[in-house]
N, C-alpha and C. Protein backbone atom coordinates (compact mmCIF):
# COMPACT_ATOMS: atom_id res chain seq x y z
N UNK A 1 13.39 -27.67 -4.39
CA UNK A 1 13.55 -28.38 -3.13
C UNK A 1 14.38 -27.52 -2.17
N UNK A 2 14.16 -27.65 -0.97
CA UNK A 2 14.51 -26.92 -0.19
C UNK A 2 15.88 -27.49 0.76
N UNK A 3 17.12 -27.19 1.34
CA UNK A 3 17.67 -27.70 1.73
C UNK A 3 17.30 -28.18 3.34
N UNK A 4 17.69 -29.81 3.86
CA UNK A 4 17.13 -29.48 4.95
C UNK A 4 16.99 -28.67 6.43
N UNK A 5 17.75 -27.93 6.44
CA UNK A 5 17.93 -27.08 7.35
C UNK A 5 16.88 -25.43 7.24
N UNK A 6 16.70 -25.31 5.75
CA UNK A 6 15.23 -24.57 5.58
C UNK A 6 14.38 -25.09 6.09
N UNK A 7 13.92 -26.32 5.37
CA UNK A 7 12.87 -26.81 5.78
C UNK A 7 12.46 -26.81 7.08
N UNK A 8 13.35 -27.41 8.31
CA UNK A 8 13.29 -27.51 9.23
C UNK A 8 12.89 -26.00 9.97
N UNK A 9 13.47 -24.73 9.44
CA UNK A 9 13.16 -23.36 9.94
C UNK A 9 11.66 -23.40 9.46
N UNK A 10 11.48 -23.57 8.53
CA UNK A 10 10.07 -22.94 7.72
C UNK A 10 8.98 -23.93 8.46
N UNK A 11 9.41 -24.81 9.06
CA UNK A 11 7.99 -25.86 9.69
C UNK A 11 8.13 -25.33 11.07
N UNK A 12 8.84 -24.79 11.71
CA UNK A 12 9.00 -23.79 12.95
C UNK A 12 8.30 -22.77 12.52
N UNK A 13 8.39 -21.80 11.90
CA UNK A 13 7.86 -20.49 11.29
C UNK A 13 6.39 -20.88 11.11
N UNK A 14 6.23 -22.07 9.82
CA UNK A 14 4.59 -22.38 9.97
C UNK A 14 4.00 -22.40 11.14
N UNK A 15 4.61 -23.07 12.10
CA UNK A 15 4.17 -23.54 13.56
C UNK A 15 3.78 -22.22 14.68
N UNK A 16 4.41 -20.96 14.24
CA UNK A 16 4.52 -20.32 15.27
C UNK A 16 3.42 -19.16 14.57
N UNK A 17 3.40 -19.06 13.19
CA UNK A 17 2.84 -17.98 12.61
C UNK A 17 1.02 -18.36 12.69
N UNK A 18 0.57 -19.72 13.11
CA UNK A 18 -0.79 -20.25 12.91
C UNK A 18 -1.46 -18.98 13.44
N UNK A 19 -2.62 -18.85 13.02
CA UNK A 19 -3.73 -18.22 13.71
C UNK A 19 -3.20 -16.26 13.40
N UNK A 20 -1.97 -16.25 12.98
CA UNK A 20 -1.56 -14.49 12.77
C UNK A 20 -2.91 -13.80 12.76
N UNK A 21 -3.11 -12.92 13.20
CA UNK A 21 -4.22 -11.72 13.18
C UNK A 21 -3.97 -11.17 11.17
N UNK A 22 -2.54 -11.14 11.46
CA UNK A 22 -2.64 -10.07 10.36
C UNK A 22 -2.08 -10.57 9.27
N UNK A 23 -1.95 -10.68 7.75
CA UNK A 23 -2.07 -11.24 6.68
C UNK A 23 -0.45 -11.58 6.71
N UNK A 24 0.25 -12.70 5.79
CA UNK A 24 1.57 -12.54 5.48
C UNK A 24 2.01 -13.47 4.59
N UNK A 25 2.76 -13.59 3.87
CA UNK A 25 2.81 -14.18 2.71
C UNK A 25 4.87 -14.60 2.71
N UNK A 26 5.62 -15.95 2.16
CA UNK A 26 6.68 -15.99 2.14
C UNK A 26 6.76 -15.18 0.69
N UNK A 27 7.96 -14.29 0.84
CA UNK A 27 8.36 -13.84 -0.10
C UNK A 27 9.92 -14.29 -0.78
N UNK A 28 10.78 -13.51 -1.96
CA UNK A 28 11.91 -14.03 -2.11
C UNK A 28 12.22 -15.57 -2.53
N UNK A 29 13.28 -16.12 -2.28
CA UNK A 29 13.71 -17.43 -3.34
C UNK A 29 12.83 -18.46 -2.75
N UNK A 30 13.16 -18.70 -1.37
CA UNK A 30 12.03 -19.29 -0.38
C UNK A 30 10.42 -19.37 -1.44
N UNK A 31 9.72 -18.52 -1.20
CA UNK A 31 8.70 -18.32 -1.61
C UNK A 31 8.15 -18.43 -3.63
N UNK A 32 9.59 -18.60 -3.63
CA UNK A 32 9.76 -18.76 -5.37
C UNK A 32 10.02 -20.55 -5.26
N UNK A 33 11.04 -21.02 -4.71
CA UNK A 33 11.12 -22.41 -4.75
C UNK A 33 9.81 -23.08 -4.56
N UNK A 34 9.02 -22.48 -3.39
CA UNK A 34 7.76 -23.54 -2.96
C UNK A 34 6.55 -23.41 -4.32
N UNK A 35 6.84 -22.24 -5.10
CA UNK A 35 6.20 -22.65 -6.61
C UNK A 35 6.78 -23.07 -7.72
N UNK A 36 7.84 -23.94 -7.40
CA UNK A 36 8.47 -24.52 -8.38
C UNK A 36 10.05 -23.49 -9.02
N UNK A 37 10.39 -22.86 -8.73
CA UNK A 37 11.28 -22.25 -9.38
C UNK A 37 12.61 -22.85 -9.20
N UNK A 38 13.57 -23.12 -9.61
CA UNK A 38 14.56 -24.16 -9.69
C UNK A 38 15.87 -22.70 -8.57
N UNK A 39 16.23 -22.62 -7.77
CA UNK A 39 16.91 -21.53 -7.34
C UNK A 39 17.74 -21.97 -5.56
N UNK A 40 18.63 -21.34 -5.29
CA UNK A 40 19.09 -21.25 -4.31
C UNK A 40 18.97 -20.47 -2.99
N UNK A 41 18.08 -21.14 -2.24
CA UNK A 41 17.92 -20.05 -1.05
C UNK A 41 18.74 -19.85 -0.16
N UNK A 42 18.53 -18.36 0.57
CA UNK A 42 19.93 -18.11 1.36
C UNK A 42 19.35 -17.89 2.72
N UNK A 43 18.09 -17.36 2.62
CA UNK A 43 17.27 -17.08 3.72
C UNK A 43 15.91 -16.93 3.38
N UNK A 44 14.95 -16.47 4.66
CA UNK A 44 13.77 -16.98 4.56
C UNK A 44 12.81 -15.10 5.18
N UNK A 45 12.25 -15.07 3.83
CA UNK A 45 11.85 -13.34 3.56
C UNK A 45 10.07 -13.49 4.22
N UNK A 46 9.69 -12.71 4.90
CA UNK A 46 8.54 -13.31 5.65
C UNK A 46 7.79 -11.49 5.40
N UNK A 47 6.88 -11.04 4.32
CA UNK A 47 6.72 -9.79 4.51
C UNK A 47 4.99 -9.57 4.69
N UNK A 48 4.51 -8.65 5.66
CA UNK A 48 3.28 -8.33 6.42
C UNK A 48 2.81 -7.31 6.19
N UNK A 49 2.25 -6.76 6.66
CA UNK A 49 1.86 -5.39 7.25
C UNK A 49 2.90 -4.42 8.17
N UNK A 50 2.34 -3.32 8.79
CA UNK A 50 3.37 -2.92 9.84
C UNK A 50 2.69 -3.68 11.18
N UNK A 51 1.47 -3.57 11.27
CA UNK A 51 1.20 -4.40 12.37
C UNK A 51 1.97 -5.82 12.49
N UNK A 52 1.71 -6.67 11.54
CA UNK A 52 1.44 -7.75 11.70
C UNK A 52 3.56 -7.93 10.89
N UNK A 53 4.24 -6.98 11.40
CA UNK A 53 5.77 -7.36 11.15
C UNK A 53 5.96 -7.46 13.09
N UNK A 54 5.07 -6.46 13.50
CA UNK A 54 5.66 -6.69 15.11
C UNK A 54 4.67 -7.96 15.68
N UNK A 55 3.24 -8.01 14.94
CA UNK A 55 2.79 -9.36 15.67
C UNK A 55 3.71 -11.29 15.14
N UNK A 56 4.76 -10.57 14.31
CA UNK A 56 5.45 -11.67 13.76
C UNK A 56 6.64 -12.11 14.77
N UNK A 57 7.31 -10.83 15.10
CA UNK A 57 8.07 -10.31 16.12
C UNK A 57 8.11 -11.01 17.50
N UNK A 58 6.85 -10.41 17.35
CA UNK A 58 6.59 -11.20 18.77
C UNK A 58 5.99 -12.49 19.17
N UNK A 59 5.39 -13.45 17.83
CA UNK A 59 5.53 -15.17 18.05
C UNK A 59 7.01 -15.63 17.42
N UNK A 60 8.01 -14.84 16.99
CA UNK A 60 9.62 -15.58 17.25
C UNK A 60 10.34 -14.80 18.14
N UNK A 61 9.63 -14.59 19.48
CA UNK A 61 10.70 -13.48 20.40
C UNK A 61 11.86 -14.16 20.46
N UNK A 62 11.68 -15.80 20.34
CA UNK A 62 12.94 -16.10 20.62
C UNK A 62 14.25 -16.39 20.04
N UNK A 63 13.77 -16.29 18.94
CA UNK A 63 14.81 -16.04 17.74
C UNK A 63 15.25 -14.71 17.58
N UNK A 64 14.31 -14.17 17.65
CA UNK A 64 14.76 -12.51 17.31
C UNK A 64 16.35 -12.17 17.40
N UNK A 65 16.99 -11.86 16.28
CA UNK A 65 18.65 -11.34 16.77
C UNK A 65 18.76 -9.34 16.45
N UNK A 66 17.60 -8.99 16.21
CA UNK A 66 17.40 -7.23 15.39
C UNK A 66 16.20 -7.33 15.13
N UNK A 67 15.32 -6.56 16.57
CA UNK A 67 14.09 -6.11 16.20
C UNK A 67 13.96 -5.20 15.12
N UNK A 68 12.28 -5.13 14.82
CA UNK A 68 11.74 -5.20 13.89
C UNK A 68 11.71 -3.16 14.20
N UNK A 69 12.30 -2.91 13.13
CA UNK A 69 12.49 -1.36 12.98
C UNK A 69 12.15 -0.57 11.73
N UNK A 70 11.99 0.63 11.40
CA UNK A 70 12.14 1.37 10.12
C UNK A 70 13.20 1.52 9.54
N UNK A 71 13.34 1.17 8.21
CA UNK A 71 14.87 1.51 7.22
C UNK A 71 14.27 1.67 5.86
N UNK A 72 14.57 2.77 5.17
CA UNK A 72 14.78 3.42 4.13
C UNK A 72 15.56 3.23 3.35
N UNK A 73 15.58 3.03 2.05
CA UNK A 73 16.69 3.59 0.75
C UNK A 73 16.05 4.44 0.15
N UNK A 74 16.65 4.63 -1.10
CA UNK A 74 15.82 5.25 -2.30
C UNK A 74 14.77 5.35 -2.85
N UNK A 75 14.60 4.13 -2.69
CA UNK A 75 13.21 3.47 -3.83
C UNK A 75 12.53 2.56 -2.54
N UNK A 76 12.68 2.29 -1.75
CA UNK A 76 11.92 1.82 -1.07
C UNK A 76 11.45 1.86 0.75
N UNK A 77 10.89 2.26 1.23
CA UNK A 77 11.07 1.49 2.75
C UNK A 77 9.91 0.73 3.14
N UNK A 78 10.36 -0.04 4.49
CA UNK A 78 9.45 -0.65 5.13
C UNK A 78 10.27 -1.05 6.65
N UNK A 79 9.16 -1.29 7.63
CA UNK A 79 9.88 -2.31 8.85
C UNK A 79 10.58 -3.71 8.47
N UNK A 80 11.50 -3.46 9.42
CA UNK A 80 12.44 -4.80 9.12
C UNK A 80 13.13 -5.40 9.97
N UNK A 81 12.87 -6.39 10.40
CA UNK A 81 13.39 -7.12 11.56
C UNK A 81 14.23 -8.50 10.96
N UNK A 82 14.83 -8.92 12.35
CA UNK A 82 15.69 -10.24 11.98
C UNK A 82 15.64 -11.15 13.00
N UNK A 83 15.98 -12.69 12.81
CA UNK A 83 15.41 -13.43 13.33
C UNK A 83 16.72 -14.66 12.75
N UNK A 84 17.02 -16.00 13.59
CA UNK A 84 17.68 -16.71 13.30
C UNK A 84 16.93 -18.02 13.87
N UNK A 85 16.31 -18.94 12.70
CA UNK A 85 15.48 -20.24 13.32
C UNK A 85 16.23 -21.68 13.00
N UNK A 86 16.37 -22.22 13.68
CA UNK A 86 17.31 -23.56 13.40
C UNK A 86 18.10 -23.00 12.58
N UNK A 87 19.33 -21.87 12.50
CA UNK A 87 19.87 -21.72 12.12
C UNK A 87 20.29 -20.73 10.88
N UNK A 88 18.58 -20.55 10.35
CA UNK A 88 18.39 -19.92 8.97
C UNK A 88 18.01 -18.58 9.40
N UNK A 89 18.72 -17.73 8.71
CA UNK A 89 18.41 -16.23 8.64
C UNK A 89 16.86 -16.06 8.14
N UNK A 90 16.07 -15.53 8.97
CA UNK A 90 14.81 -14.68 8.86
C UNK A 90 14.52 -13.74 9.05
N UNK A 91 13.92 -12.52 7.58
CA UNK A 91 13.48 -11.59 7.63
C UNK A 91 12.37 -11.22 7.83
N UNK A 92 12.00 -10.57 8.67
CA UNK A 92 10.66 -9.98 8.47
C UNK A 92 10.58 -8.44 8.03
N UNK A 93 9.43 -8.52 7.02
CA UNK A 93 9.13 -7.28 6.04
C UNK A 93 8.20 -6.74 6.54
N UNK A 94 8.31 -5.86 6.77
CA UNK A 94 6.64 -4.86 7.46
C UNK A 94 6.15 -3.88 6.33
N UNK A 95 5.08 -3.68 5.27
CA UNK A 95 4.56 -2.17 5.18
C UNK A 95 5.61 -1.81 3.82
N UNK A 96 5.74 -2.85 3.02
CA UNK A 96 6.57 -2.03 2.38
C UNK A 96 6.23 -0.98 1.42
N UNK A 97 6.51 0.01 1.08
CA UNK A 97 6.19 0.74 0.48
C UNK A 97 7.50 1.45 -0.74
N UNK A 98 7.00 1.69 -1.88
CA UNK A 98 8.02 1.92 -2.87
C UNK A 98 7.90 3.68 -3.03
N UNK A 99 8.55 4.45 -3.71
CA UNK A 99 9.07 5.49 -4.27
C UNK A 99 8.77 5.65 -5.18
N UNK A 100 7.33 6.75 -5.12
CA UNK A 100 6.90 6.62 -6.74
C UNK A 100 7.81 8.26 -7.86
N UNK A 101 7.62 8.21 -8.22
CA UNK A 101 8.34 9.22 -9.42
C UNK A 101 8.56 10.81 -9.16
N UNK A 102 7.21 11.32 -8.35
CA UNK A 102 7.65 12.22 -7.97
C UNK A 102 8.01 12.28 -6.87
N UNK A 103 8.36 11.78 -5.74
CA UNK A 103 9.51 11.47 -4.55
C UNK A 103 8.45 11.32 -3.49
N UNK A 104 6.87 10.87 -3.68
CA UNK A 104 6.32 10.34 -2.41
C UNK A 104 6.61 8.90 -2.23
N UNK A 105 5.42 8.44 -1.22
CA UNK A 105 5.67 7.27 -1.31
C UNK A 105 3.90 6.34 -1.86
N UNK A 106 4.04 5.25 -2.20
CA UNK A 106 2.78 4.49 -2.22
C UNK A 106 2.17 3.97 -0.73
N UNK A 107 1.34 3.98 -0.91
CA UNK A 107 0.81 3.11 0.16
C UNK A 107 1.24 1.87 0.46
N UNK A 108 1.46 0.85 1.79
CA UNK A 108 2.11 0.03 1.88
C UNK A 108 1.02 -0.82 1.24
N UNK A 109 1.94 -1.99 0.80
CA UNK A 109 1.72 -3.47 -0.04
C UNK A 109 0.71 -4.04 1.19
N UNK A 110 -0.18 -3.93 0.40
CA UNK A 110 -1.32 -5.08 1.01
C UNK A 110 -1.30 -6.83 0.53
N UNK A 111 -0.19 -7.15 1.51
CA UNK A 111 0.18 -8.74 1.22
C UNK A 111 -1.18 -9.49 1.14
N UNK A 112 -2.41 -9.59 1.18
CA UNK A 112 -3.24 -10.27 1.24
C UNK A 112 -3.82 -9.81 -0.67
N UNK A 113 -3.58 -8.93 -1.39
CA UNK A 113 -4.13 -8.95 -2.57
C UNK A 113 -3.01 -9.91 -3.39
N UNK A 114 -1.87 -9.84 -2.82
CA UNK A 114 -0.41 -10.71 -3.87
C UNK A 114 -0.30 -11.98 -3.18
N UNK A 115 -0.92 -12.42 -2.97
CA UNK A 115 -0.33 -13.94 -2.27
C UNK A 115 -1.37 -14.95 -2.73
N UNK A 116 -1.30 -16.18 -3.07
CA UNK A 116 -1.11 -17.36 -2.97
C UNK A 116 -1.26 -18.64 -2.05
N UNK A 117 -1.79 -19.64 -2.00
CA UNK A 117 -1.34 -20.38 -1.50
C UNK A 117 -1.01 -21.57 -1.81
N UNK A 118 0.74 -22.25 -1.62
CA UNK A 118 0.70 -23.80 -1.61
C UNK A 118 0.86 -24.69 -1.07
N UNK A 119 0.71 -25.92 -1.56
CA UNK A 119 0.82 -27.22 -0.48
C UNK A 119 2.18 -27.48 -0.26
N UNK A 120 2.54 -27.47 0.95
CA UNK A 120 4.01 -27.95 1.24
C UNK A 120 4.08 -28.88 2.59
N UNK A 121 4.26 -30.04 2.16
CA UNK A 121 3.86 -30.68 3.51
C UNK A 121 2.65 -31.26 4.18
N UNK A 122 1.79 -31.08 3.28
CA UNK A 122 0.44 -31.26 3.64
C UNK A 122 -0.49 -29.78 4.15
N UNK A 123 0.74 -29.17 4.26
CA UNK A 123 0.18 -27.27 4.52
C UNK A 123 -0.13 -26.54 3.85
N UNK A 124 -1.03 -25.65 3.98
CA UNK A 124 -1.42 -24.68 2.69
C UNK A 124 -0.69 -23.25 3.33
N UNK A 125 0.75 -22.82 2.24
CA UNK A 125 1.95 -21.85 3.19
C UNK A 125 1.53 -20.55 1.71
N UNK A 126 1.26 -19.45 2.13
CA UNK A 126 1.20 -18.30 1.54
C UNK A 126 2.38 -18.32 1.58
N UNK A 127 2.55 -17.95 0.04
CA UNK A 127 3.78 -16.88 -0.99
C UNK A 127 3.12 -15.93 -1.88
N UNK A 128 3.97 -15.31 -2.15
CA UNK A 128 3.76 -14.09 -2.83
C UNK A 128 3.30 -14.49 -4.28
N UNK A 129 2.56 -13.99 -5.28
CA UNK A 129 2.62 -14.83 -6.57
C UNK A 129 3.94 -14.39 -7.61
N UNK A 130 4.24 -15.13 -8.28
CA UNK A 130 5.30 -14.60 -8.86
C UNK A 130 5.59 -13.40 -9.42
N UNK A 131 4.18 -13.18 -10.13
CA UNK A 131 3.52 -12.44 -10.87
C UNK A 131 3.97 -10.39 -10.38
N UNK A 132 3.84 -10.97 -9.35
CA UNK A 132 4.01 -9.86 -8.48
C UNK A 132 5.76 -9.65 -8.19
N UNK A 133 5.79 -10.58 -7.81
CA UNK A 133 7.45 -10.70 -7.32
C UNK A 133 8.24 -10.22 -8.56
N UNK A 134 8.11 -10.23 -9.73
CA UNK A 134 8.45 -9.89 -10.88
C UNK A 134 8.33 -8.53 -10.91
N UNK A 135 7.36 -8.05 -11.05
CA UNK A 135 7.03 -6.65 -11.03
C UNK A 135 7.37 -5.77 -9.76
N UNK A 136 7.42 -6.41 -8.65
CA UNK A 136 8.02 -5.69 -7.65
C UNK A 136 9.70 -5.68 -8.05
N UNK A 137 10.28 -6.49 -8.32
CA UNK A 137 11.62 -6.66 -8.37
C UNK A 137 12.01 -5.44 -9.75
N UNK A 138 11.32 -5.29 -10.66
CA UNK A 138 11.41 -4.08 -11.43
C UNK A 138 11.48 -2.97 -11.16
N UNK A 139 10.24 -2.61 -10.14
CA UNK A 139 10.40 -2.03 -9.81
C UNK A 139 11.23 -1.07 -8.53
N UNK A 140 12.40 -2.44 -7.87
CA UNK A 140 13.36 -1.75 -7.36
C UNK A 140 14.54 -2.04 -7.56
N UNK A 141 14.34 -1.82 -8.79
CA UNK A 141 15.72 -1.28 -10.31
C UNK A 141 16.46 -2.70 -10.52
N UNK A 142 16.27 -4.34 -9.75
CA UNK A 142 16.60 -5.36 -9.97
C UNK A 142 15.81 -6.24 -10.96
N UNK A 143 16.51 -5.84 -12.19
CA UNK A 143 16.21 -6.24 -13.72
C UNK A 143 16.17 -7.47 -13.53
N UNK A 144 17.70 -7.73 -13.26
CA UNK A 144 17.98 -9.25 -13.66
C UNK A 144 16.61 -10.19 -12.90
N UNK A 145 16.63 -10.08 -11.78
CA UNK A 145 16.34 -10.78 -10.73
C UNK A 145 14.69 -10.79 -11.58
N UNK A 146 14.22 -9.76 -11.72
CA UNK A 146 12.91 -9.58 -12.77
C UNK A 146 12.96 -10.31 -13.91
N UNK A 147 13.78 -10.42 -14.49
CA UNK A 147 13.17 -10.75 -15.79
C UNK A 147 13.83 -12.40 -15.48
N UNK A 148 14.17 -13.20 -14.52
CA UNK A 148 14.76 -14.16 -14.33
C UNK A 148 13.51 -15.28 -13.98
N UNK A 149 12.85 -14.58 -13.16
CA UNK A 149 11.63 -14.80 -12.84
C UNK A 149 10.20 -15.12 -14.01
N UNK A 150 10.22 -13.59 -14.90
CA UNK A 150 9.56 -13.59 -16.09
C UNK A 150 10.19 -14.91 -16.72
N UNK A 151 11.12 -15.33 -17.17
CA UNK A 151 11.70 -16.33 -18.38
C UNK A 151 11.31 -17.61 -17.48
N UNK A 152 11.20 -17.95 -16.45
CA UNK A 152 10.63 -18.94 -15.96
C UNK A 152 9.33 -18.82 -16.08
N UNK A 153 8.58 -17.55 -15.65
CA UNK A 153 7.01 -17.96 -16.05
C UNK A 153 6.93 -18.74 -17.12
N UNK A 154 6.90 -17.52 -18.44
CA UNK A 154 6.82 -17.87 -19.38
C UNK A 154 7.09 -19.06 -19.95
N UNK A 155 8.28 -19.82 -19.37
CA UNK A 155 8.65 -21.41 -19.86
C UNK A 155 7.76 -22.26 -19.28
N UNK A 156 6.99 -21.90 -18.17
CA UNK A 156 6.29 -23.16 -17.54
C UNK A 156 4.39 -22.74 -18.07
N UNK A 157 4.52 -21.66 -18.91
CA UNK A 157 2.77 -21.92 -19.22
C UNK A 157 2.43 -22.66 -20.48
N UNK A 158 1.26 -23.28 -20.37
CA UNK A 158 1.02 -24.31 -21.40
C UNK A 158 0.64 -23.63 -22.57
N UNK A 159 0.76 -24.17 -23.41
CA UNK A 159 0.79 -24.43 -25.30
C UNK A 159 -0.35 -24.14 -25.59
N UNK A 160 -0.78 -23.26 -26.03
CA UNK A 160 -2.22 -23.25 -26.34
C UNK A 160 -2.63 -24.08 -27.73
């Protein structure tokens, strides 16, 4: 369950994101709660394309508090912007792309092969599948957060 002051951001966000050109999926605890995961959200992870992080950009111009830019670490980059809706911190993810072994990069995450959709509200709201969120989170060196995820799958599939 979501607290109400999420909620209230995320039915703004639904509202403004209708009709997007370009694919996008909620990612993070957000996007883990609306499939059941028992967890605490802090903010609301919104990740796209690179296009479709500035066509995000630009249906919350008015939230916007840190356009949507390039940032790098180690293991990962992508565009990343910020946004504040009824109050709740919103990210937007553009293009992310990981750090593969020998120091290139992958091609960015095509949010439309990892996503999902569920009913929230009577809405059908893309998230990421867990499935993924698991394996992405491995792969940028956050174990815990990975295998936290895994031990919940695993507890909620049925008995054969």
């Amino acid at each position: 369950m979501l607290p109400r002051e999420f909620e209230t951001a995320l039915q703004t966000i639904l509202e403004q994101l209708t009709g997007l050109p370009e694919a996008w999926a909620l990612t993070g605890s957000v996007g883990m709660v609306l499939q059941g995961m028992p967890l605490q959200v802090h903010d609301i992870d919104v990740q796209t394309s690179p296009l479709g992080a500035i066509q995000i950009q630009q249906r919350l111009e008015g939230w916007m508090v840190e356009p949507v830019r390039q940032v790098e670490s180690s293991f990962m980059r992508s565009l990343l912007g910020r946004a504040v809706v009824e109050g709740v911190e919103v990210e937007i993810i553009g293009g992310v792309q990981k750090r593969l072994e020998g120091g290139g990069w992958e091609e960015p995450v095509n949010v439309a092969e990892h996503r999902r959709r569920v009913e929230w509200r009577g809405l059908n709201v893309p998230v990421l599948v867990l499935e993924y969120e698991a394996e992405a989170y491995r792969r940028m060196g956050r174990l815990e957060k990975a295998e936290k995820i895994r031990r919940w799958l695993d507890s909620t599939k049925p008995l054969d």
